[in-house]
C-alpha atoms as a PDB file:
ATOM      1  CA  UNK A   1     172.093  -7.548 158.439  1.00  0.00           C
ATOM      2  CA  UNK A   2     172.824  -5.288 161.598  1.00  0.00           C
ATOM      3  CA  UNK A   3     173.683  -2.304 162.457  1.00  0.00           C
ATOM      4  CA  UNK A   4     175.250  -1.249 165.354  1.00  0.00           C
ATOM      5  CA  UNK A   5     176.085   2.488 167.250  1.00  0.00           C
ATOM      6  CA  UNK A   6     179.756   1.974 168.678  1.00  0.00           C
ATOM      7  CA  UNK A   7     180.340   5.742 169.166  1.00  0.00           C
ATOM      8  CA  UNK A   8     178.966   9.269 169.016  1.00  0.00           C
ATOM      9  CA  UNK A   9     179.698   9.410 165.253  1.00  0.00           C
ATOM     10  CA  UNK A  10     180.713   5.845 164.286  1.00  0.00           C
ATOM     11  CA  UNK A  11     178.737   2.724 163.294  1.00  0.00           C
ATOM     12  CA  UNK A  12     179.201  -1.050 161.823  1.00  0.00           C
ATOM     13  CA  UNK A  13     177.155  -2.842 159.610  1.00  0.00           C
ATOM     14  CA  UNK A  14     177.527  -6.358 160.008  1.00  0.00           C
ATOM     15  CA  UNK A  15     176.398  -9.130 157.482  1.00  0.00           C
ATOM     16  CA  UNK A  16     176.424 -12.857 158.915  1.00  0.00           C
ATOM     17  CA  UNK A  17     175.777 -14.520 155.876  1.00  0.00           C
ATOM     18  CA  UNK A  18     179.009 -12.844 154.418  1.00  0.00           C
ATOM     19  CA  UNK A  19     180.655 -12.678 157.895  1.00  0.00           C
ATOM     20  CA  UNK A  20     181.282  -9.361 156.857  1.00  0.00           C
ATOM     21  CA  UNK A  21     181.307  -5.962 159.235  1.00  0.00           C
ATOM     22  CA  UNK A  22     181.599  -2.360 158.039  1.00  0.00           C
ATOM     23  CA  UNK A  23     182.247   0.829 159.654  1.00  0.00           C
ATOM     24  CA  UNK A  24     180.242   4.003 158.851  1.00  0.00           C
ATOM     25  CA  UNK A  25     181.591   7.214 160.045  1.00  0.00           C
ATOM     26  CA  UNK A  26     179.301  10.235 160.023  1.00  0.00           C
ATOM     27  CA  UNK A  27     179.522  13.908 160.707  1.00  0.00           C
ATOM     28  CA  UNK A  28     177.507  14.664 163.230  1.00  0.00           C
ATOM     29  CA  UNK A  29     175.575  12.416 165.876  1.00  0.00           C
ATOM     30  CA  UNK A  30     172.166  13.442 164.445  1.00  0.00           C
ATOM     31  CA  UNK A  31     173.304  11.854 160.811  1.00  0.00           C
ATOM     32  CA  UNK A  32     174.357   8.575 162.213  1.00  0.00           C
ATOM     33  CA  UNK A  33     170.922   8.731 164.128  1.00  0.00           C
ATOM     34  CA  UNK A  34     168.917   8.694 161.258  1.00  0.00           C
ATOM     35  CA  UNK A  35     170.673   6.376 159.250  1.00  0.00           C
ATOM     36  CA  UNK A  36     170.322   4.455 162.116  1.00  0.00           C
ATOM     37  CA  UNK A  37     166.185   4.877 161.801  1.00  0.00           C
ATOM     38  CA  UNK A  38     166.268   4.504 158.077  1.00  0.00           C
ATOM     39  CA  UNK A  39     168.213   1.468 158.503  1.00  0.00           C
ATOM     40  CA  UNK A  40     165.907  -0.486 160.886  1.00  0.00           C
ATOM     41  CA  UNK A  41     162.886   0.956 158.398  1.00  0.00           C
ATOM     42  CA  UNK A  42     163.725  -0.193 155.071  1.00  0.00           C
ATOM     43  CA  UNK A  43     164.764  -3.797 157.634  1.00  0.00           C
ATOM     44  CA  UNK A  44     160.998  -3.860 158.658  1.00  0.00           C
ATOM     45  CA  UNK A  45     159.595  -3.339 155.245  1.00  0.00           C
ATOM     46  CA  UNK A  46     162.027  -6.018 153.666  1.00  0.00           C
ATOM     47  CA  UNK A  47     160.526  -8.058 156.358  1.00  0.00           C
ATOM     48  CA  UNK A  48     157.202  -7.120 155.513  1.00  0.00           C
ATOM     49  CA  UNK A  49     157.902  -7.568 152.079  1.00  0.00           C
ATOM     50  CA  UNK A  50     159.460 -10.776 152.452  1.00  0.00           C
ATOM     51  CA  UNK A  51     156.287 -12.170 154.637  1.00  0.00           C
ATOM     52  CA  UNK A  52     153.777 -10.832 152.103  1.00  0.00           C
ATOM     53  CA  UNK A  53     155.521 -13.114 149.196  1.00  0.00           C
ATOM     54  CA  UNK A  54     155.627 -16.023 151.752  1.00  0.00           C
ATOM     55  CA  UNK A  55     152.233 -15.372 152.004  1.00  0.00           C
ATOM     56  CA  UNK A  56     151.532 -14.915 148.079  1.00  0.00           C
ATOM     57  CA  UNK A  57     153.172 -18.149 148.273  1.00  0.00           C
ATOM     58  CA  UNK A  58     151.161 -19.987 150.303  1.00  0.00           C
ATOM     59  CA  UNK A  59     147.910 -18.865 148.616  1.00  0.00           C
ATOM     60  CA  UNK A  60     149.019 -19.653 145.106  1.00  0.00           C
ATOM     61  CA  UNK A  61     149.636 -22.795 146.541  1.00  0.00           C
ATOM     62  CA  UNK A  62     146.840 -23.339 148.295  1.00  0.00           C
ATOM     63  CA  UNK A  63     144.022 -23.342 145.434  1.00  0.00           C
ATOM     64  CA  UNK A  64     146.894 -25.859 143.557  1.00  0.00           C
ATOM     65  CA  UNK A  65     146.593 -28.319 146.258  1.00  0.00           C
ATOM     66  CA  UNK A  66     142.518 -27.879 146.566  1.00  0.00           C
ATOM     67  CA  UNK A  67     142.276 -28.461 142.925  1.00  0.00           C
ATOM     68  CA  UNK A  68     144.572 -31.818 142.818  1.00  0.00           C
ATOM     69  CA  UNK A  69     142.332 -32.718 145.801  1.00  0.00           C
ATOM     70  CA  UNK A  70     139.019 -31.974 144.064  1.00  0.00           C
ATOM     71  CA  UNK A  71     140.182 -33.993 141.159  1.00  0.00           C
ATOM     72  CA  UNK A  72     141.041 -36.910 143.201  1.00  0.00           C
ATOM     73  CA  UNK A  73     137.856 -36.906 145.493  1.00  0.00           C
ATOM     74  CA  UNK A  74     136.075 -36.318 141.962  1.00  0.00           C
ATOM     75  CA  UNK A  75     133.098 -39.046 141.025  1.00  0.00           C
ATOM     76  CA  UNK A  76     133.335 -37.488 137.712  1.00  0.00           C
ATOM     77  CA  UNK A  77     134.378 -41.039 136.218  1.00  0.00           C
ATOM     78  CA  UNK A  78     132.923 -43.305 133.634  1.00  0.00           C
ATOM     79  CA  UNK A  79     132.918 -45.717 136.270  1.00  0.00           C
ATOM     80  CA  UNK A  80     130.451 -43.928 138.527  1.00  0.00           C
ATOM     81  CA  UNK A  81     128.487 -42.063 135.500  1.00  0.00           C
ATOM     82  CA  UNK A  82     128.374 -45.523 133.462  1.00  0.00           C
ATOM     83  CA  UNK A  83     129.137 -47.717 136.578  1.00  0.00           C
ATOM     84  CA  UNK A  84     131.115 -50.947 136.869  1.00  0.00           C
ATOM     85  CA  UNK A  85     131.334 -53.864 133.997  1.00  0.00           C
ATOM     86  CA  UNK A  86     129.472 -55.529 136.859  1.00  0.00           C
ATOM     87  CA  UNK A  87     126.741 -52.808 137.603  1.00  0.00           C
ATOM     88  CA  UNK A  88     126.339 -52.854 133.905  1.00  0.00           C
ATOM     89  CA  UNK A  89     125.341 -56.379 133.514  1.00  0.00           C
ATOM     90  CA  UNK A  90     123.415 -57.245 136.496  1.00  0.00           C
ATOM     91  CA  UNK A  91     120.985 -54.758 135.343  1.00  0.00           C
ATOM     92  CA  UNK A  92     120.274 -56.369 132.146  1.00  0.00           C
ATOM     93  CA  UNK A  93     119.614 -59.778 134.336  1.00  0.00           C
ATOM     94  CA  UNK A  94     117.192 -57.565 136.739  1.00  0.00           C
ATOM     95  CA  UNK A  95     115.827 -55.455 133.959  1.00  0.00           C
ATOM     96  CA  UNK A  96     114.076 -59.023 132.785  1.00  0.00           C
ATOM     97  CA  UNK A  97     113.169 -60.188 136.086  1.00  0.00           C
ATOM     98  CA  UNK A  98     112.377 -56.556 138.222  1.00  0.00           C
ATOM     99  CA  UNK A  99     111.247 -53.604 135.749  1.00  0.00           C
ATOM    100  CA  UNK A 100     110.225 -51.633 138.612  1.00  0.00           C
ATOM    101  CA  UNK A 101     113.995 -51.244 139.319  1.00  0.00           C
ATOM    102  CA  UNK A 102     114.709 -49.257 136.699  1.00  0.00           C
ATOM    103  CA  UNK A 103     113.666 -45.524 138.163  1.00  0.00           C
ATOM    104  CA  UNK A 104     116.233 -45.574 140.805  1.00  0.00           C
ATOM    105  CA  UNK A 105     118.811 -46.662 138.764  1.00  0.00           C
ATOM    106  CA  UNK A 106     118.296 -43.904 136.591  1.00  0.00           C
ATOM    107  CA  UNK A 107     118.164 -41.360 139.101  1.00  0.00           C
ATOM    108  CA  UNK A 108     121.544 -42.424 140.608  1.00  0.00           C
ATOM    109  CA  UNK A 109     123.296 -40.468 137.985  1.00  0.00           C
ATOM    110  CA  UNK A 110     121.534 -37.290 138.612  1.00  0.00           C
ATOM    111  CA  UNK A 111     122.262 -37.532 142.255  1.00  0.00           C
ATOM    112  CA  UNK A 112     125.420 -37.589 141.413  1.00  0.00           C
ATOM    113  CA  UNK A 113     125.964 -35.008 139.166  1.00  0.00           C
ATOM    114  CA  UNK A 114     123.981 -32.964 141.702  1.00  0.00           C
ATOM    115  CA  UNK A 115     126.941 -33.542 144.221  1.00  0.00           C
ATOM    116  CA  UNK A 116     129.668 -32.660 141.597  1.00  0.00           C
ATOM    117  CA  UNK A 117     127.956 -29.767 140.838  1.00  0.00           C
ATOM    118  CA  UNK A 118     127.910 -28.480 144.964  1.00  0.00           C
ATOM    119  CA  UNK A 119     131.330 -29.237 144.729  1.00  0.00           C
ATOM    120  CA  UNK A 120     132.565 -27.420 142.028  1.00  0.00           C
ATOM    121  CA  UNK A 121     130.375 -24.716 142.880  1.00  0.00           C
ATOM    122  CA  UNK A 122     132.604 -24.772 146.928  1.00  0.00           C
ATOM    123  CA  UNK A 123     135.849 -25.106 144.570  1.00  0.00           C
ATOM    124  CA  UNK A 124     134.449 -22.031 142.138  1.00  0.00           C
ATOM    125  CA  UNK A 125     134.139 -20.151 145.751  1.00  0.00           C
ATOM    126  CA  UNK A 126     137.137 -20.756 146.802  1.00  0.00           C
ATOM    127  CA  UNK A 127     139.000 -19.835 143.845  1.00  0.00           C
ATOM    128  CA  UNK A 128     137.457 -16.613 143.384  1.00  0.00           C
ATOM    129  CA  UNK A 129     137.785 -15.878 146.911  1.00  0.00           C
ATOM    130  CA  UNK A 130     141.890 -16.743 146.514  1.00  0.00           C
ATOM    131  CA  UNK A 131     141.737 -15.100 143.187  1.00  0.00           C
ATOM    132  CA  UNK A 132     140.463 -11.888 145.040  1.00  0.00           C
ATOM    133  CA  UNK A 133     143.356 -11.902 147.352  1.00  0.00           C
ATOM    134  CA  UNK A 134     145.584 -12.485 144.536  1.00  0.00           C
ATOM    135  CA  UNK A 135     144.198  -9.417 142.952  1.00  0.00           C
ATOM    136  CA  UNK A 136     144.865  -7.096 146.087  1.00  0.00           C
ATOM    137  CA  UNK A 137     147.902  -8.327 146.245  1.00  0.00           C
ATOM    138  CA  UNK A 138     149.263  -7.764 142.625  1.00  0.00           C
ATOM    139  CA  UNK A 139     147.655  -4.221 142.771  1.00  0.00           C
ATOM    140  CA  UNK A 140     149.838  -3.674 145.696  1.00  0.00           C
ATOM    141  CA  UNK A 141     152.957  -5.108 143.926  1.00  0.00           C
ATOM    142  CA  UNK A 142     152.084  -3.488 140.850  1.00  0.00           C
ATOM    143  CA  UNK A 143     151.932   0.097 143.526  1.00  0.00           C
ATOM    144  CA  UNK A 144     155.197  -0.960 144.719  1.00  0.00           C
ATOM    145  CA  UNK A 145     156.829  -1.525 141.311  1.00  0.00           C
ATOM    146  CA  UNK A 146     155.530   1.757 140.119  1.00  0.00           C
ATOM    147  CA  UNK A 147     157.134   3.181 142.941  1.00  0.00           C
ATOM    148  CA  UNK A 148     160.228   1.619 142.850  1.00  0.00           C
ATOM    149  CA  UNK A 149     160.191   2.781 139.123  1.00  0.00           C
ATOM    150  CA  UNK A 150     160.175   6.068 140.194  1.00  0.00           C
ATOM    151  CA  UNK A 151     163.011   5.998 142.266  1.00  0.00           C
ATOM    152  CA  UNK A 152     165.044   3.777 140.140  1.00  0.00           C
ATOM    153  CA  UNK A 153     163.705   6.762 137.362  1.00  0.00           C
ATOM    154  CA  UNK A 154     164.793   9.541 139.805  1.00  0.00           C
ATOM    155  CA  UNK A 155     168.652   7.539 140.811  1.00  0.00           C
ATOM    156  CA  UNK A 156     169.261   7.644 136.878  1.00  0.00           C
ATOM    157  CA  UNK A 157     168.271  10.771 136.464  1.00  0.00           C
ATOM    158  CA  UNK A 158     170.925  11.545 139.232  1.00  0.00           C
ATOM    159  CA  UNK A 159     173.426   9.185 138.130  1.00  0.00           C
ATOM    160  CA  UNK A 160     172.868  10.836 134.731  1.00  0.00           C
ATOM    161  CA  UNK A 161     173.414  14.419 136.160  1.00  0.00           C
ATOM    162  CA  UNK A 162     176.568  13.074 138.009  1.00  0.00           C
ATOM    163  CA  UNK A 163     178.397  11.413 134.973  1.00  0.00           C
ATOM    164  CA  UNK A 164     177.604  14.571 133.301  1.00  0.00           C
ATOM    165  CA  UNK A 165     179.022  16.512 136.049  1.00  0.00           C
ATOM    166  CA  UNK A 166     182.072  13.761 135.721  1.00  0.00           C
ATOM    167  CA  UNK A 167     182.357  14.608 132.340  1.00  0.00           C
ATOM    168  CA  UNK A 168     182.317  18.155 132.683  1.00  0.00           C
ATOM    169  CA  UNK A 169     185.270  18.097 135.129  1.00  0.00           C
ATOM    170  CA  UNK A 170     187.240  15.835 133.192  1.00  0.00           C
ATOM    171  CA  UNK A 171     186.738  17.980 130.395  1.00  0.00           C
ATOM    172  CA  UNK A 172     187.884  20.758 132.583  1.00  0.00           C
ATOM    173  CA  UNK A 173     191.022  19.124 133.979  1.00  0.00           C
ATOM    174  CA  UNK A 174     192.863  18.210 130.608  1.00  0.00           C
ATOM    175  CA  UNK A 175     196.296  17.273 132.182  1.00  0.00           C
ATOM    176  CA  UNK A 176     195.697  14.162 133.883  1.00  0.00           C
ATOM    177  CA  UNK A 177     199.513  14.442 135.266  1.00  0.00           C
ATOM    178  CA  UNK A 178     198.680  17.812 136.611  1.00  0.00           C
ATOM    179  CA  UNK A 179     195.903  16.765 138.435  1.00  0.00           C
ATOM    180  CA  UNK A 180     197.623  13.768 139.397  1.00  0.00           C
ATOM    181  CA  UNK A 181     200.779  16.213 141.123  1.00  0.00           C
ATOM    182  CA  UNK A 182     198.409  18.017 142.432  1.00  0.00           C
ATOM    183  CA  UNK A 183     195.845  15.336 144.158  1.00  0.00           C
ATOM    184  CA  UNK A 184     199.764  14.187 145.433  1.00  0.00           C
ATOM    185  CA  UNK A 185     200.237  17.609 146.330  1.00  0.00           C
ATOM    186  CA  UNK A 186     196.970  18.192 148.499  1.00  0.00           C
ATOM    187  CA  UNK A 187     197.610  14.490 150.010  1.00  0.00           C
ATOM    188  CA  UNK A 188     201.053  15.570 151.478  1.00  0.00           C
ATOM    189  CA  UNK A 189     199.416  19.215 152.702  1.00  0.00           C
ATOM    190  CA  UNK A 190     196.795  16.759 154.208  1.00  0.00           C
ATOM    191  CA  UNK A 191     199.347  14.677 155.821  1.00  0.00           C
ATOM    192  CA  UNK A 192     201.226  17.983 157.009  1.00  0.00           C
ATOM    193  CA  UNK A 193     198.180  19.619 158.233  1.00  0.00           C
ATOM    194  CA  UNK A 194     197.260  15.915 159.939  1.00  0.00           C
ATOM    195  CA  UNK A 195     200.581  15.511 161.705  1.00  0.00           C
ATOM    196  CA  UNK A 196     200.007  19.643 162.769  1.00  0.00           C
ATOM    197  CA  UNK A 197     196.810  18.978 164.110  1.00  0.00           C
ATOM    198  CA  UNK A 198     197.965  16.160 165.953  1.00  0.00           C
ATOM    199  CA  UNK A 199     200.820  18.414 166.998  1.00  0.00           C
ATOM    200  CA  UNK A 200     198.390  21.068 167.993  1.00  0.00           C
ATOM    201  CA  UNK A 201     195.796  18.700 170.182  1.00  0.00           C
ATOM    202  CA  UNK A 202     199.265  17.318 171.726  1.00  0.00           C
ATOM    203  CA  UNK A 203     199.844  20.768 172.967  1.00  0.00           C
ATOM    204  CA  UNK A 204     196.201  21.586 173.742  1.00  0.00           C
ATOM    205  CA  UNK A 205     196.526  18.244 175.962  1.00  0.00           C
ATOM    206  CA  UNK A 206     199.401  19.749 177.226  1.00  0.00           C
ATOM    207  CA  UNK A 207     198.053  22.786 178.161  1.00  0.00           C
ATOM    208  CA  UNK A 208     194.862  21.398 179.395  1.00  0.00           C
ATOM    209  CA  UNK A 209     197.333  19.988 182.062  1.00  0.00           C
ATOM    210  CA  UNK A 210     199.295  22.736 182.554  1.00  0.00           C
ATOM    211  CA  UNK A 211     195.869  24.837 183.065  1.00  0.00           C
ATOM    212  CA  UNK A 212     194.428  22.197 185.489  1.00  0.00           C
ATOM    213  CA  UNK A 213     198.121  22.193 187.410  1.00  0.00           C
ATOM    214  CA  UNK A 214     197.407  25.842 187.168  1.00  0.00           C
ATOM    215  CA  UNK A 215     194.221  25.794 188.604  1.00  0.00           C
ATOM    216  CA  UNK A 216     195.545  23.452 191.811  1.00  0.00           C
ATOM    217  CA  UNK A 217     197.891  26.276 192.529  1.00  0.00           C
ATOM    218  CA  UNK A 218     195.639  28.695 192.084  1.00  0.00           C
ATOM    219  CA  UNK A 219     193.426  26.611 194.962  1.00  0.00           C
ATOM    220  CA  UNK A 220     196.478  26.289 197.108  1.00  0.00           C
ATOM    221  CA  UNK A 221     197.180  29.961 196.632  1.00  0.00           C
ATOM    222  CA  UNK A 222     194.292  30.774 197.133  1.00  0.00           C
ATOM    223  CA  UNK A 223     194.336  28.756 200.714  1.00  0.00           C
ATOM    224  CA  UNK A 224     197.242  29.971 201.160  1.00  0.00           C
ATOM    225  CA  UNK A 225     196.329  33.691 200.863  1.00  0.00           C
ATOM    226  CA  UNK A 226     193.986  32.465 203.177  1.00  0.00           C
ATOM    227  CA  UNK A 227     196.028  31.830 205.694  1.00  0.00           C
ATOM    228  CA  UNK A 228     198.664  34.200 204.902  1.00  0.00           C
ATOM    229  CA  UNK A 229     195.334  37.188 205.495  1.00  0.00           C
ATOM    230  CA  UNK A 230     194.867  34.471 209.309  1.00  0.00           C
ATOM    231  CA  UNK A 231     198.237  35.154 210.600  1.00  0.00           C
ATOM    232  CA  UNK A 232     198.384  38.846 209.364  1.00  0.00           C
ATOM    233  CA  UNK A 233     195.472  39.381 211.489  1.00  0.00           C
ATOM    234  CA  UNK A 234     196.685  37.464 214.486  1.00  0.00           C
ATOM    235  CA  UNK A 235     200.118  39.290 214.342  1.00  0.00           C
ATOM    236  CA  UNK A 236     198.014  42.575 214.125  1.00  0.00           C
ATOM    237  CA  UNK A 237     196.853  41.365 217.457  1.00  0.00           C
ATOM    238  CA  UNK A 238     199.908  40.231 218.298  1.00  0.00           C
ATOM    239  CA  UNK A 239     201.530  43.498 217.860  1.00  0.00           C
ATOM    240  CA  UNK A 240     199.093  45.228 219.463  1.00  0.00           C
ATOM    241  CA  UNK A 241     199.398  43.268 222.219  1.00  0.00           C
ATOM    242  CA  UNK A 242     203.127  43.637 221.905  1.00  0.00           C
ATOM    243  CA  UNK A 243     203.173  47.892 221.753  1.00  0.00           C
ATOM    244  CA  UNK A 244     200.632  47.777 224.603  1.00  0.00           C
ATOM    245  CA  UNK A 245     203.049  45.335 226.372  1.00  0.00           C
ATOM    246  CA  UNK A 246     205.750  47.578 225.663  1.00  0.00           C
ATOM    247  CA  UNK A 247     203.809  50.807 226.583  1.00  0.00           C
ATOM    248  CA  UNK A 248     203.032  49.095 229.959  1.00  0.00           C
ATOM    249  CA  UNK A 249     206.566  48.152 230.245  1.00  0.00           C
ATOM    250  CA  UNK A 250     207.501  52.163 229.162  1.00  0.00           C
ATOM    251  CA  UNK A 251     205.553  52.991 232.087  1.00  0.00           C
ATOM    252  CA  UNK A 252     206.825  50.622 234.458  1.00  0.00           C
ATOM    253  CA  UNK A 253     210.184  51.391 233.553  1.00  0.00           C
ATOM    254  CA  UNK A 254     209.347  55.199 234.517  1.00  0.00           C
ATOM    255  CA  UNK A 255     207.491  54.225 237.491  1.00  0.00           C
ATOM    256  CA  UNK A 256     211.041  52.446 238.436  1.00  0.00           C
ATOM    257  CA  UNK A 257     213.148  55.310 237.874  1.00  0.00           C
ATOM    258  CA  UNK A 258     210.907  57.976 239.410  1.00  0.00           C
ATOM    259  CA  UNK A 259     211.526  55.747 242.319  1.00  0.00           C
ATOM    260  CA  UNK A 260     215.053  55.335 242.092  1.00  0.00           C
ATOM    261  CA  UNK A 261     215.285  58.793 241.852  1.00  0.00           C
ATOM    262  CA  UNK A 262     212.966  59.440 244.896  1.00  0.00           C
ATOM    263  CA  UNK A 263     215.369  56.387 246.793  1.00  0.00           C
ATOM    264  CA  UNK A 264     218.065  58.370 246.286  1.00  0.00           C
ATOM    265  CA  UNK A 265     216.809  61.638 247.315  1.00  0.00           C
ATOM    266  CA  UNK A 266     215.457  60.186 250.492  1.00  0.00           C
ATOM    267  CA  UNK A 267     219.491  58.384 250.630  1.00  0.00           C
ATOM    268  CA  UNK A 268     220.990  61.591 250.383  1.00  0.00           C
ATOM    269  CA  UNK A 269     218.639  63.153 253.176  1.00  0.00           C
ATOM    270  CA  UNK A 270     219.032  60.031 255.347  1.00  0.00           C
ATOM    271  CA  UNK A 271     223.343  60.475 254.701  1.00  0.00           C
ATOM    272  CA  UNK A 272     222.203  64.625 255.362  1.00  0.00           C
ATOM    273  CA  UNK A 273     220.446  63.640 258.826  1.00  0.00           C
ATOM    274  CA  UNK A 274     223.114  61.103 259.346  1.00  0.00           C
ATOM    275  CA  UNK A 275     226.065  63.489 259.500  1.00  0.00           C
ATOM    276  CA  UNK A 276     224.189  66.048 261.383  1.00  0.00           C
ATOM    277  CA  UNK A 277     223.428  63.686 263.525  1.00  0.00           C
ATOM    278  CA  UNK A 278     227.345  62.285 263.879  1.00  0.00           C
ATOM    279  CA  UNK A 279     228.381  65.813 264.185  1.00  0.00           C
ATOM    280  CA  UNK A 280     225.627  66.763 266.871  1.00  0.00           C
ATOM    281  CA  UNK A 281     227.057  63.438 268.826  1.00  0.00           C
ATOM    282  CA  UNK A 282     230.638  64.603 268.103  1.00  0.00           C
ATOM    283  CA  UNK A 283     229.693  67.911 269.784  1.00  0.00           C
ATOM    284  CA  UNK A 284     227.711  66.611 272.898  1.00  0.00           C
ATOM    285  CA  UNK A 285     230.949  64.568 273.316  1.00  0.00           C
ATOM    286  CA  UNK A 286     233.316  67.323 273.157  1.00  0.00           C
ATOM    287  CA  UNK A 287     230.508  69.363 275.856  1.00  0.00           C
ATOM    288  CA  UNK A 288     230.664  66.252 278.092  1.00  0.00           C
ATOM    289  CA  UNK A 289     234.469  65.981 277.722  1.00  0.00           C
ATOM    290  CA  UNK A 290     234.996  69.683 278.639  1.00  0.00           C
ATOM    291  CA  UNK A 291     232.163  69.928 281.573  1.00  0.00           C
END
């Protein structure tokens, strides 16, 4: 089995050997985290667990095998205690004939008894030495079964609490139609308050828009203030430019009548000086008509 973060506060657990996949959903991140690291640690000890009886296994098969070995590598048989039909009759021919023989034929026995004997003692070795390891390894299942007693003890005892808890509310809700309308009740309000929440983000996304709209006119207002604050300062200089334009133009405008006016006096003088003159030429003609 797997198990697999697809979001924030969503999971799958996925068996392949059912082709089955589940989603969790949590409340938080931090939950779905530690389920997460639970998960993967009670994995690793059902691995552990799994490779400890594989090798439990192995070593209860192991002194098995050694055994069936020992007893077919054995020269415990009447044929090598007693020997052969053959061995047993050509003795009796060289018992007559060689008498001197008859030590080392005797000791061949012993000899191998001796043998046997190194052998079982290697096999009585090796059997205690599995039987030790068998022993360390039942204490630790008999550790683990006490444990898992406990808890199995301690989910009762809660399973115990709960159907009592069960049984207390049932007692408590004695209309089972009532509790039905109601549980109908609270699944339409749910349904309501769903389709007013969705409602409600609808017009949070909504205004979330109309808030970021808001804020790009606020920028471009804000640019724009900008620029509006530019020109009013340029046509501050502009009009200041303009009324000392206009002042210079006041003054030039004076300057130009002052002089008209001063054209005109010096016009009327010259038209003054003219006529005395025509009238002093009028009168020098008249003398040098009458002389």
């Amino acid at each position: 089995m797997t198990f697999t973060k697809t979001s924030q506060k969503f999971g799958q657990w996925a068996d392949s050997r059912a082709n089955t996949v589940y989603g969790l959903g949590f409340s938080s991140e931090h939950h779905l985290s530690k389920f997460a690291e639970k998960f993967q640690e009670f994995k690793e000890a059902a691995r552990l667990a799994k490779e400890k009886s594989q090798e439990k296994m192995e070593l209860t098969s192991t002194p098995s095998q050694e055994s069936a070995g020992g007893d077919i590598q054995s020269p415990l048989t009447p044929e090598s205690i007693n020997g052969t039909d053959d061995e047993r009759t050509t003795p009796e021919v060289t018992q007559n004939s060689e008498p001197r023989a008859e030590p080392t034929q005797n000791a061949l026995p012993f000899a191998h008894s001796s043998a046997i004997g190194k052998h079982w003692e290697a096999e009585l070795a090796t059997l205690k030495g599995n039987n030790a390891k068998l022993t360390a390894a039942l204490l630790e299942s008999t550790a683990n079964v006490k444990q898992w007693k406990q808890q199995l003890a301690a989910y009762q005892e809660e399973a115990e609490r709960l159907h009592k808890r069960v049984t207390e509310l049932e007692c408590v809700s004695s209309q089972a139609s009532a509790v039905h309308t109601h549980k109908t009740e609270l699944n339409q309000t749910i349904q309501e308050l769903e389709a007013t929440l969705k409602k409600k983000e609808e017009e949070i996304e909504k205004l979330r828009q109309e808030i970021d709209n808001a804020r790009e006119l606020q920028a471009q207002r804000d640019s724009l203030t900008q620029k509006l604050q530019e020109v009013e300062v340029r046509n501050k200089d502009l009009e200041g430019q303009l009324s000392d334009l206009e002042q210079r133009l006041e003054k030039s405008q004076n300057e130009q009548e002052a002089f008209r006016n001063n054209l005109k006096t010096l016009l009327e003088i010259l038209d003054g000086k003219i006529f005395e003159l025509t009238e002093l030429r009028d009168n020098l003609a008249k003398l040098i008509e009458c002389s």
